[in-house]
N, C-alpha and C. Protein backbone atom coordinates (compact mmCIF):
# COMPACT_ATOMS: atom_id res chain seq x y z
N UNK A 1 4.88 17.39 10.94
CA UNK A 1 4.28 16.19 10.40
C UNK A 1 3.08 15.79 11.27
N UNK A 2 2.43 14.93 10.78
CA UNK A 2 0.73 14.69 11.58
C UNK A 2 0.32 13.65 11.22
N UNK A 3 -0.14 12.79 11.99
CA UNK A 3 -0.43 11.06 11.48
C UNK A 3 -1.74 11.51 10.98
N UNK A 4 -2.22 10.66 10.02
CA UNK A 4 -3.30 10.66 9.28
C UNK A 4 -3.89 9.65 9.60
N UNK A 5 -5.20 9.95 9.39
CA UNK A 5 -6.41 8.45 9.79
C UNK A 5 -6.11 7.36 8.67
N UNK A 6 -6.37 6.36 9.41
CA UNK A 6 -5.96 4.95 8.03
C UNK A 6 -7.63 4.23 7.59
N UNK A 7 -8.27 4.16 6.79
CA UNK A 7 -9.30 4.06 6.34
C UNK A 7 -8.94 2.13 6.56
N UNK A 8 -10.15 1.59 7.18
CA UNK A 8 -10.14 0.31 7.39
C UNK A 8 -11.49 -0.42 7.21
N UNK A 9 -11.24 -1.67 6.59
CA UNK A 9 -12.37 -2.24 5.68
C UNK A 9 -13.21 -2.55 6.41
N UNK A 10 -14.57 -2.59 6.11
CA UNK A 10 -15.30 -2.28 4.79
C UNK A 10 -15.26 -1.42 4.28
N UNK A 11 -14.77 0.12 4.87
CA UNK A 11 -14.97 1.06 3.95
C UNK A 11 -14.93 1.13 2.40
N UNK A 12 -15.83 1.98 1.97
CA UNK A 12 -16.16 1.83 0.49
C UNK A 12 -14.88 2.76 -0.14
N UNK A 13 -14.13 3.74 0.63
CA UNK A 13 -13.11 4.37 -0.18
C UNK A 13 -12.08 3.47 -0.63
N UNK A 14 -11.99 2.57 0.29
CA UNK A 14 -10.74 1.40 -0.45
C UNK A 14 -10.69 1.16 -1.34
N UNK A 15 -11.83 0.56 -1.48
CA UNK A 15 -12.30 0.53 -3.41
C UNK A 15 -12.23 1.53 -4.36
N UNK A 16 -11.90 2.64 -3.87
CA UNK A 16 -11.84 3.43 -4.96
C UNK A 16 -10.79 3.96 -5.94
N UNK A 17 -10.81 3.52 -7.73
CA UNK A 17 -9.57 3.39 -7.71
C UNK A 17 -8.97 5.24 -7.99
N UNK A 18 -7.70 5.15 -8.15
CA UNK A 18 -6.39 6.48 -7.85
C UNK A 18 -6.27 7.03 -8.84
N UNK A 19 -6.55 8.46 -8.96
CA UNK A 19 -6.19 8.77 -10.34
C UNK A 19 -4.39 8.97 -10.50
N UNK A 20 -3.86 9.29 -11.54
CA UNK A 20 -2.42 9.75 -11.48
C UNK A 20 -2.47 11.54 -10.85
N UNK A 21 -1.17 11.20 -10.22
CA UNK A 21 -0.29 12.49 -9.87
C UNK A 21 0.17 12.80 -11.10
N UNK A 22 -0.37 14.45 -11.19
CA UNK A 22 0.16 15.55 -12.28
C UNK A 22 1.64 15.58 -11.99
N UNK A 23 2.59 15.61 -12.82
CA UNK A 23 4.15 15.63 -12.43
C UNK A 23 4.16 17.22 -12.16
N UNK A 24 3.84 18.07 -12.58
CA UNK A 24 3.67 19.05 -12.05
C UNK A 24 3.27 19.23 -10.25
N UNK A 25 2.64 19.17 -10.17
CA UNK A 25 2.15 18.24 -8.32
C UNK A 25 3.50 18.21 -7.41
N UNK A 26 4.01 17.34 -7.80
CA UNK A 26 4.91 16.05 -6.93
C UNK A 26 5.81 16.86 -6.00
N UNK A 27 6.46 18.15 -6.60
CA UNK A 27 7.23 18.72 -5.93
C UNK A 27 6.74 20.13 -5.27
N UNK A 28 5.06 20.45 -4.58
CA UNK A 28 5.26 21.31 -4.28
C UNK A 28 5.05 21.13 -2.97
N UNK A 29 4.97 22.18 -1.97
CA UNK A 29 5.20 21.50 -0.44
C UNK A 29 4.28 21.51 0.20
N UNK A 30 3.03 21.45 -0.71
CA UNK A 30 1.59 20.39 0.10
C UNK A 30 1.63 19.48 -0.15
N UNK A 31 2.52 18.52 -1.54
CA UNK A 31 2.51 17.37 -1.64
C UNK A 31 3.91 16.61 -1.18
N UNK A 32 4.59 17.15 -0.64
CA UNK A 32 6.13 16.96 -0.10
C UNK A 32 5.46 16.48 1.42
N UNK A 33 4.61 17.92 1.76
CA UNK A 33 4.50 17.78 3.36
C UNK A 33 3.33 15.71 4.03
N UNK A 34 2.45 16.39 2.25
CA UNK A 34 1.45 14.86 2.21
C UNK A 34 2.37 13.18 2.72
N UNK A 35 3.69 13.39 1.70
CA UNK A 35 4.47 12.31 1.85
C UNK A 35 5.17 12.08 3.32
N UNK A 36 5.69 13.45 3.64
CA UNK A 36 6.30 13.29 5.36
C UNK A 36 5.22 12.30 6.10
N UNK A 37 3.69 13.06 5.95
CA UNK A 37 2.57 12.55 6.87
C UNK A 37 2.37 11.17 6.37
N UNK A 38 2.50 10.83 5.61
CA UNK A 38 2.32 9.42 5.44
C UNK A 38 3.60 8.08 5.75
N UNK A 39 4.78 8.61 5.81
CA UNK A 39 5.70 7.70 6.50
C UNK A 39 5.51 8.14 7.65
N UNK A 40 5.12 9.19 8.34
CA UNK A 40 5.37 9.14 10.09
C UNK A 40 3.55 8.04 10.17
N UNK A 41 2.61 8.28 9.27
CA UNK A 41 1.89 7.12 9.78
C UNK A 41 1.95 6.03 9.65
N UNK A 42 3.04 5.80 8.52
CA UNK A 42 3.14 4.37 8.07
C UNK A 42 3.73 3.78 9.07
N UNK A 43 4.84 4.52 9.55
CA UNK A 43 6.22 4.11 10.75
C UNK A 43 5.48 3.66 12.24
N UNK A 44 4.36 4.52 12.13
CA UNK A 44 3.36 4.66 13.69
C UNK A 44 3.04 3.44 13.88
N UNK A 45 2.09 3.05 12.61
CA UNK A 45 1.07 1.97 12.79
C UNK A 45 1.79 0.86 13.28
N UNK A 46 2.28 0.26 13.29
CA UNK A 46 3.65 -0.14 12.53
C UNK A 46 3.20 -0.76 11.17
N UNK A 47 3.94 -0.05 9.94
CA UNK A 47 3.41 -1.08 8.41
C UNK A 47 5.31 -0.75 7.89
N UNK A 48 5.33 -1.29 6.32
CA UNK A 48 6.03 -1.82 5.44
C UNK A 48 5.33 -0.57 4.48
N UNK A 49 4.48 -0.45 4.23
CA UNK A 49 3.86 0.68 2.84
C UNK A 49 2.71 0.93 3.47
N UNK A 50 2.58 1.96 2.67
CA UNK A 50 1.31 2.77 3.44
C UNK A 50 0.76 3.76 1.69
N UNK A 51 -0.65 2.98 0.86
CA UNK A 51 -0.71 3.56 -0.41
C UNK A 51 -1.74 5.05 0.28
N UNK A 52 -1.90 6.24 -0.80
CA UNK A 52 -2.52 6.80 -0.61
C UNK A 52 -4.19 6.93 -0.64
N UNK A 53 -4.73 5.73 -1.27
CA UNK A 53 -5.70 5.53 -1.03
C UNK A 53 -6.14 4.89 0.45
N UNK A 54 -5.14 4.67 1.21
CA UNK A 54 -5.47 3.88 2.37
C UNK A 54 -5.51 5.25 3.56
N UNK A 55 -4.92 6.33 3.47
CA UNK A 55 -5.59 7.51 3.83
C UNK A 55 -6.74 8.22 3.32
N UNK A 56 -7.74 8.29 2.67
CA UNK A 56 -8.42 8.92 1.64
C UNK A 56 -7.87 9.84 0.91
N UNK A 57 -6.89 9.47 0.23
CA UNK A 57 -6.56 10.68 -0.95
C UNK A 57 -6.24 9.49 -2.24
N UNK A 58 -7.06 10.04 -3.37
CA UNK A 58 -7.24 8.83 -4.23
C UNK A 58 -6.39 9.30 -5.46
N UNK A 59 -5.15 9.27 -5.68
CA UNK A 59 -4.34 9.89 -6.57
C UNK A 59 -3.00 8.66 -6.41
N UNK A 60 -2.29 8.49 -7.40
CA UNK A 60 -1.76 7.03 -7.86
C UNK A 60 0.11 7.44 -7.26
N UNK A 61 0.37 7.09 -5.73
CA UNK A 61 0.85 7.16 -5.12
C UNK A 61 1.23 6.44 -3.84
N UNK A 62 2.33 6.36 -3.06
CA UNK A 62 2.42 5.28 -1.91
C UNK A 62 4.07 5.17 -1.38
N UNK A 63 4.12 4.98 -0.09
CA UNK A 63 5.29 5.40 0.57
C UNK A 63 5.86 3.55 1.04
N UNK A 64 6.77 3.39 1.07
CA UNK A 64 7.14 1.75 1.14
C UNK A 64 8.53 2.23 2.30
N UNK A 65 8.83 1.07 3.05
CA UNK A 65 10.60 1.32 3.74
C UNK A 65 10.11 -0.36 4.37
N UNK A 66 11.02 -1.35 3.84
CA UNK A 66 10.91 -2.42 4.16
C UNK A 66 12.36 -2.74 4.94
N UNK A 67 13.22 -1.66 5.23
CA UNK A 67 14.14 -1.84 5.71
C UNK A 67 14.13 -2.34 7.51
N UNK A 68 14.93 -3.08 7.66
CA UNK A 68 14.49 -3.57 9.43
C UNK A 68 14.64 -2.24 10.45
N UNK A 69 15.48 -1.25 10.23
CA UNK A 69 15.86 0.20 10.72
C UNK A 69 15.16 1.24 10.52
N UNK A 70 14.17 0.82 9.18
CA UNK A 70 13.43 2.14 8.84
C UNK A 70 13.73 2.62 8.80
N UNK A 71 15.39 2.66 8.00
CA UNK A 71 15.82 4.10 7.22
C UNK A 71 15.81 4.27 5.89
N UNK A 72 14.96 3.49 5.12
CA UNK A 72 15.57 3.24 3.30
C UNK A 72 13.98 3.98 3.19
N UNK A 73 13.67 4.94 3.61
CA UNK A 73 12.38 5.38 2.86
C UNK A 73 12.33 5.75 1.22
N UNK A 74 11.24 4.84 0.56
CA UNK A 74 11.11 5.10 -0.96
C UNK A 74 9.50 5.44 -1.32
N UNK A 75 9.53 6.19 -2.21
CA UNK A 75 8.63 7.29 -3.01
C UNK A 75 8.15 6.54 -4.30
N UNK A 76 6.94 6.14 -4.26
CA UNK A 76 6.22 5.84 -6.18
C UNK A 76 5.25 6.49 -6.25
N UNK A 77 5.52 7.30 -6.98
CA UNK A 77 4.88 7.99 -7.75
C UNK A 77 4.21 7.32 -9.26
N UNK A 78 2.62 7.05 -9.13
CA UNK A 78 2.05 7.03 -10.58
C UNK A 78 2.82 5.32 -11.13
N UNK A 79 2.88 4.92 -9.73
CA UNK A 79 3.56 3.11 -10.55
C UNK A 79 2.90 2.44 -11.22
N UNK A 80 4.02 1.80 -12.13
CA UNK A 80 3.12 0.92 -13.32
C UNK A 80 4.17 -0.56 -13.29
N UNK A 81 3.51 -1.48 -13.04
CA UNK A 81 4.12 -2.35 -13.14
C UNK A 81 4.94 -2.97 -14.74
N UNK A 82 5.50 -2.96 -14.74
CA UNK A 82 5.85 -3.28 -16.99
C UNK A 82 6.55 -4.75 -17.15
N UNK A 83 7.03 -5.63 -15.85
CA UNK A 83 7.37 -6.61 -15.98
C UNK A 83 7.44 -7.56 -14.61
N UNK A 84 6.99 -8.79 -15.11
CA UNK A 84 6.51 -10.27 -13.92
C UNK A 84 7.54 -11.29 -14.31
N UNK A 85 7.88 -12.12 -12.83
CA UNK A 85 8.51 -12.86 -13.40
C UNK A 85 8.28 -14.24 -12.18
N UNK A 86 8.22 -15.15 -12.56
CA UNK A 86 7.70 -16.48 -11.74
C UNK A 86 7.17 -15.74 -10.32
N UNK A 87 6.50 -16.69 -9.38
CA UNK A 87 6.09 -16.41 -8.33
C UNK A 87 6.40 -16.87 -6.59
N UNK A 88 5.65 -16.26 -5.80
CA UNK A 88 6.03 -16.38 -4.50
C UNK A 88 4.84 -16.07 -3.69
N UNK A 89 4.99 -17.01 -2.52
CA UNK A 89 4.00 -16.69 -1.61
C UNK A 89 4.45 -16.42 -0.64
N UNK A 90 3.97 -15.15 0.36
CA UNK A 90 4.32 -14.28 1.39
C UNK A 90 2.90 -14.15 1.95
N UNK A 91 3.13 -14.07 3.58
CA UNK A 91 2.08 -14.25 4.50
C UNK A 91 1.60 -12.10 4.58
N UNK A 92 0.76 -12.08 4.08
CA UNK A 92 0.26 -10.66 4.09
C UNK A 92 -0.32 -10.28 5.19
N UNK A 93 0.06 -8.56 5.96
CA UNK A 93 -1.19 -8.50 6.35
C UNK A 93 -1.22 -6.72 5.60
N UNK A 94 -2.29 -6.06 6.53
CA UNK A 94 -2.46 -4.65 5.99
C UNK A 94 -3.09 -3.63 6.78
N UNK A 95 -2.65 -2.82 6.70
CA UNK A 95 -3.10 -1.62 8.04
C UNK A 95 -4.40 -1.06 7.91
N UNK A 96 -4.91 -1.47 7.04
CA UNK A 96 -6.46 -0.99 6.44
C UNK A 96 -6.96 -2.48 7.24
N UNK A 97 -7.16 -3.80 7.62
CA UNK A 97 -7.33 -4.91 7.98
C UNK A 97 -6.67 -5.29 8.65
N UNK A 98 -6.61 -4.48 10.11
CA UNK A 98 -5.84 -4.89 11.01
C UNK A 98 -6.23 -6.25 11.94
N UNK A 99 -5.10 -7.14 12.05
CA UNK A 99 -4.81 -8.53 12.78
C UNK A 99 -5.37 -9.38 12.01
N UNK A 100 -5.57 -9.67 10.33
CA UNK A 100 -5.56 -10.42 9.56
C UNK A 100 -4.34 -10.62 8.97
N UNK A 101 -3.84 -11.99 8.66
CA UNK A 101 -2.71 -12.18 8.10
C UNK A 101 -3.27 -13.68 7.26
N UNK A 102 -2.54 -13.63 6.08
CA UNK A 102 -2.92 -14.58 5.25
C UNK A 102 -1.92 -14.83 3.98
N UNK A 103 -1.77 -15.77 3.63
CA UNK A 103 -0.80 -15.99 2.50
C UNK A 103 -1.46 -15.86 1.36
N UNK A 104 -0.64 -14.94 0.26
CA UNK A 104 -1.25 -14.62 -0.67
C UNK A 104 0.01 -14.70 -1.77
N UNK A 105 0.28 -15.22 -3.18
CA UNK A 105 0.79 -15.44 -4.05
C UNK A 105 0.90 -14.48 -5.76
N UNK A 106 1.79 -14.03 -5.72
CA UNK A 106 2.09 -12.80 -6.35
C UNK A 106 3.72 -12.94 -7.28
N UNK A 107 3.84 -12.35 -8.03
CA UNK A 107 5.00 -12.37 -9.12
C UNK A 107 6.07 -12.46 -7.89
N UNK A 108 7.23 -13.39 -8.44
CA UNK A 108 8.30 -13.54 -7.45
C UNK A 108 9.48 -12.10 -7.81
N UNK A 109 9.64 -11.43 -8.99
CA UNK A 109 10.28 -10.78 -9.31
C UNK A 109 9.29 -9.38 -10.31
N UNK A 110 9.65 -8.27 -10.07
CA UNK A 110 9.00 -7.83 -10.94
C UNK A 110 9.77 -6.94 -11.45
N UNK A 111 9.08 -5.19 -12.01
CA UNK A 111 10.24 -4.06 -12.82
C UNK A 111 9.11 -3.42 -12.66
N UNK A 112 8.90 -2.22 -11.80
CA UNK A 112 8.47 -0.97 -12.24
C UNK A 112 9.08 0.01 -11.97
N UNK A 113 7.83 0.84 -12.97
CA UNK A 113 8.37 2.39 -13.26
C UNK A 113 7.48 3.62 -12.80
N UNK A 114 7.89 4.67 -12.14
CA UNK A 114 7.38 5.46 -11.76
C UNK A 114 8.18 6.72 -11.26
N UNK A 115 7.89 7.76 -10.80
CA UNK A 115 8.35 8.86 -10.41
C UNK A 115 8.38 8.70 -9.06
N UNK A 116 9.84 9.17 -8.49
CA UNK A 116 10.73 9.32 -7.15
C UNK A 116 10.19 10.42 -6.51
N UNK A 117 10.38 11.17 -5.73
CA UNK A 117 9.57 12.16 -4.70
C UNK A 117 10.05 13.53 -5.66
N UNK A 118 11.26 13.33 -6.14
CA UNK A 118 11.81 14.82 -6.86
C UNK A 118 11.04 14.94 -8.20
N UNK A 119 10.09 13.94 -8.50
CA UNK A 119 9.41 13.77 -9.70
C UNK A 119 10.48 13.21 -10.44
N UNK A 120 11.44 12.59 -10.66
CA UNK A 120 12.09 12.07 -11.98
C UNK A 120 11.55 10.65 -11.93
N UNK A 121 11.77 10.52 -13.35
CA UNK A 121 11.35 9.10 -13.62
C UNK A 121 12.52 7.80 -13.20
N UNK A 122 12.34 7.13 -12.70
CA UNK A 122 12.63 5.70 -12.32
C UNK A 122 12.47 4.52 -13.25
N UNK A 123 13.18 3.29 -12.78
CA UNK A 123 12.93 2.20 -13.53
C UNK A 123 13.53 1.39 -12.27
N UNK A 124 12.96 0.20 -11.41
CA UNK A 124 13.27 -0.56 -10.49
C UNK A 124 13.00 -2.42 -10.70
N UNK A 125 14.27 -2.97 -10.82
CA UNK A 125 13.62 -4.59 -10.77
C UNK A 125 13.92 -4.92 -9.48
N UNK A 126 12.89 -5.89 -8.77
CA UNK A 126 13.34 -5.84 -7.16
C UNK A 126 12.53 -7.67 -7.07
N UNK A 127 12.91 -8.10 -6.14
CA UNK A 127 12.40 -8.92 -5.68
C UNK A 127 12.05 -9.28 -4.52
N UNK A 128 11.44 -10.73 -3.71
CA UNK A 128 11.12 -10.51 -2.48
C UNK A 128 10.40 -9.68 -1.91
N UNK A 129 10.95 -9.48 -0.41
CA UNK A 129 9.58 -8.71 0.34
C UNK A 129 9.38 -7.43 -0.51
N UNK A 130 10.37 -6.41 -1.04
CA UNK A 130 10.38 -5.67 -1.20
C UNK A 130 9.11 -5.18 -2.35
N UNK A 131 9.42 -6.53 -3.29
CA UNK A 131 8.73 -6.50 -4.60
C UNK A 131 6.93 -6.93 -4.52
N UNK A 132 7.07 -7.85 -2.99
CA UNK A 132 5.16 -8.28 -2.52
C UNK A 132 5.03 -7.29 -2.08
N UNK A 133 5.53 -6.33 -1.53
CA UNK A 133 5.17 -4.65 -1.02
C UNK A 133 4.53 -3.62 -1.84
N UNK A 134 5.36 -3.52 -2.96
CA UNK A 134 5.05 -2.46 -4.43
C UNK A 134 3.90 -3.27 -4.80
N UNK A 135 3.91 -4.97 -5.00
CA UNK A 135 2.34 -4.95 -5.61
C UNK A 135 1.29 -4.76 -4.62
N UNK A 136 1.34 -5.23 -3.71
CA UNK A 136 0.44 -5.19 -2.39
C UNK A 136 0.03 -3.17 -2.55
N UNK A 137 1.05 -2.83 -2.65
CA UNK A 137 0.46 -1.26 -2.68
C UNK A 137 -0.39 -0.70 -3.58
N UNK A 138 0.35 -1.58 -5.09
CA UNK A 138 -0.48 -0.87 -6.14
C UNK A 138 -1.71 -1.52 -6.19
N UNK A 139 -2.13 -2.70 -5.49
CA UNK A 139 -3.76 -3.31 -5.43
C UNK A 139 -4.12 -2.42 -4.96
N UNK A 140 -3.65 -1.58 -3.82
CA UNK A 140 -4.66 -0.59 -3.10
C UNK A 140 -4.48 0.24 -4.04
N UNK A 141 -4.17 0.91 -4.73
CA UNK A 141 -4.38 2.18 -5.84
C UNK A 141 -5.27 2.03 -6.77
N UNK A 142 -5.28 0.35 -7.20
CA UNK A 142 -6.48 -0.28 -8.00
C UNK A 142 -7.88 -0.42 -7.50
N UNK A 143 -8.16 -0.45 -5.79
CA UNK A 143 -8.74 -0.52 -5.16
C UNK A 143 -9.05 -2.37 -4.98
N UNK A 144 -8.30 -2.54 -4.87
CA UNK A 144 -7.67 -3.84 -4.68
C UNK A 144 -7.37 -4.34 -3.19
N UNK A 145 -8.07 -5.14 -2.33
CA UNK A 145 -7.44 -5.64 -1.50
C UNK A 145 -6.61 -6.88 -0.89
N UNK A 146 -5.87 -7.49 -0.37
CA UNK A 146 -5.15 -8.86 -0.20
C UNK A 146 -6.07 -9.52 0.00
N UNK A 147 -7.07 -9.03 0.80
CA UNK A 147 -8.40 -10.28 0.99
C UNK A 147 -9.13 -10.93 0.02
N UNK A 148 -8.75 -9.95 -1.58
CA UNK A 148 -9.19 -10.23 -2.29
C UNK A 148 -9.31 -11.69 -3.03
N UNK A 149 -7.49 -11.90 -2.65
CA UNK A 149 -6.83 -13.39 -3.38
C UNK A 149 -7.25 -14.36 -2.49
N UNK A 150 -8.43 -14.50 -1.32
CA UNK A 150 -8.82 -15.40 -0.38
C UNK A 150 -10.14 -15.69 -1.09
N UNK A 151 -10.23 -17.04 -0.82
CA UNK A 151 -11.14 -17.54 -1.23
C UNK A 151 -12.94 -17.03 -0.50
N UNK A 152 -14.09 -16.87 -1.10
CA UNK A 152 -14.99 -16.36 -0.84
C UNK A 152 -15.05 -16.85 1.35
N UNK A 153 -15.53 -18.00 1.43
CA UNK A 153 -15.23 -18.75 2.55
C UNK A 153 -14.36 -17.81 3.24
N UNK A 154 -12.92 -17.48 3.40
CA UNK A 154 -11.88 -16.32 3.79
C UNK A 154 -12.35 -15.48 3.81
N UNK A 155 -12.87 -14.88 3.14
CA UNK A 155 -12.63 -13.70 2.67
C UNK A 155 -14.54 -13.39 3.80
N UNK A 156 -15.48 -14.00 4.09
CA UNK A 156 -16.51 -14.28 5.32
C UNK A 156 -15.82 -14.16 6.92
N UNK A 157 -15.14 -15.21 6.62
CA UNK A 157 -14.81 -15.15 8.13
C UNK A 157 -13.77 -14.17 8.38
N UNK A 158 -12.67 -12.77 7.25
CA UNK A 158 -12.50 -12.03 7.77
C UNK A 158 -13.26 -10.77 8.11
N UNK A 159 -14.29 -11.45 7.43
CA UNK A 159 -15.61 -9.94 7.73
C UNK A 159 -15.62 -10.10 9.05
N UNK A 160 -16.04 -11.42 9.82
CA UNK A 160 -16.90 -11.59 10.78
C UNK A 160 -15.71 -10.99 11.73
N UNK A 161 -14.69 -11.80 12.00
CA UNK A 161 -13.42 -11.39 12.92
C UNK A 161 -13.17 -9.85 13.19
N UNK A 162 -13.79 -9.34 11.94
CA UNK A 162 -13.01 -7.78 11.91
C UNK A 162 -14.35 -7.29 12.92
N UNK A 163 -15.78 -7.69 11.98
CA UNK A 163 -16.74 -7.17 12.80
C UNK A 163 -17.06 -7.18 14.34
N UNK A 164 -16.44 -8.92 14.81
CA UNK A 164 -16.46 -9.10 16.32
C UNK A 164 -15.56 -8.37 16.82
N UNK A 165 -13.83 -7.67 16.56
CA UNK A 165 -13.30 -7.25 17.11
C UNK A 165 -13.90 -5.78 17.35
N UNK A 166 -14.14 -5.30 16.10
CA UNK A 166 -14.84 -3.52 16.56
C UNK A 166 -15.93 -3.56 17.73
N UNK A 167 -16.73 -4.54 17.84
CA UNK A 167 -17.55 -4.85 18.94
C UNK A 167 -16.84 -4.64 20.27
N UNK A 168 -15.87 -5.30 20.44
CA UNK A 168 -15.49 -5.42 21.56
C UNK A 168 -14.66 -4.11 21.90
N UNK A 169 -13.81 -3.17 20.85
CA UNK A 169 -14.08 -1.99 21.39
C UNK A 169 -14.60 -0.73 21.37
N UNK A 170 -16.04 -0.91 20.58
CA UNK A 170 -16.74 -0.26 20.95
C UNK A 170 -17.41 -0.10 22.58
C-alpha cells in the first residue's frame, strides 16, 4: 500500500466533477489495490472519508470508516443519493482544507445506493455522522466543496488563512 498525495484547495482538480466506475472495473487489482491506498491515506491524514477526486482520480468513488477504532472500513462505489430526510448541522472539516472547520447543514437522514468493493449493488439508510460523511463525500465527486455552504465573506477569509498558512511553511 502507498499514501497518495491529497489535492488541497485552490486546486482546480477539486472542481472537477467524477465520472462513474465501469462495474466491470471495481474488482480488478489495480482498482482493489487504488482502494487499499486510499484508506491507508485516509487513516494517515487523520480523516473520516477520503473521495477519489480528492486524490486526482476523477471517477465516482470514495472510502468512509467513521468508526472511533477504524475498523468498519466501507466502499461506495458510483453513489447516488435517492432519499433526504429533515436536517442537521455538523461542524465540518476536510483534508483537501486543512485546519478549517465550520458548521455546515445537510439532510439529517438519508438512503443511498451504490456498489460495495465486490461490485454488488447496495441500498443504505444511515444517519448522523455517518450520513454528513457520504454527503460531504459525494460534494467532492460533484466537485463540490464544504466551503461552499459558507457564506461569500467565509468562504474569503478561508482563502486568506489557507494562503497565510502555506506562507509560513514555505
Amino acid at each position: 500500500m502507498a499514501l497518495l498525495p491529497i489535492l488541497e484547495f485552490p486546486d482546480a482538480r477539486l472542481r472537477t466533477k467524477a465520472a462513474q466506475v465501469d462495474a466491470a472495473e471495481v474488482t480488478t487489482p489495480a482498482f482493489q489495490t487504488l482502494l487499499d491506498d486510499m484508506f491507508q491515506t485516509m487513516y494517515d491524514a487523520p480523516g473520516i472519508g477520503l473521495a477519489s477526486t480528492q486524490v486526482d482520480v476523477h471517477k465516482r468513488f470514495m472510502v468512509i470508516d467513521v468508526s472511533e477504532e477504524k475498523n468498519v472500513p466501507q466502499v461506495f462505489i458510483n453513489p447516488e443519493i435517492v432519499a433526504k430526510e429533515g436536517s442537521q448541522v455538523y461542524q465540518e472539516g476536510c483534508l483537501s482544507i486543512p485546519g478549517i472547520f465550520a458548521d455546515v447543514t445537510r439532510a439529517g437522514a438519508i438512503t443511498v445506493r451504490y456498489l460495495d468493493r465486490q461490485g454488488q449493488a447496495q441500498e443504505l439508510s444511515t444517519d448522523g455522522l455517518l450520513a454528513v460523511c457520504i454527503q460531504h463525500e459525494i460534494d467532492h465527486l460533484d466537485g463540490t466543496l464544504f466551503i461552499d455552504y459558507l457564506s461569500p465573506l467565509k468562504r474569503e477569509m478561508v482563502r486568506k488563512k489557507l494562503a497565510k498558512s502555506r506562507k509560513h511553511v514555505a
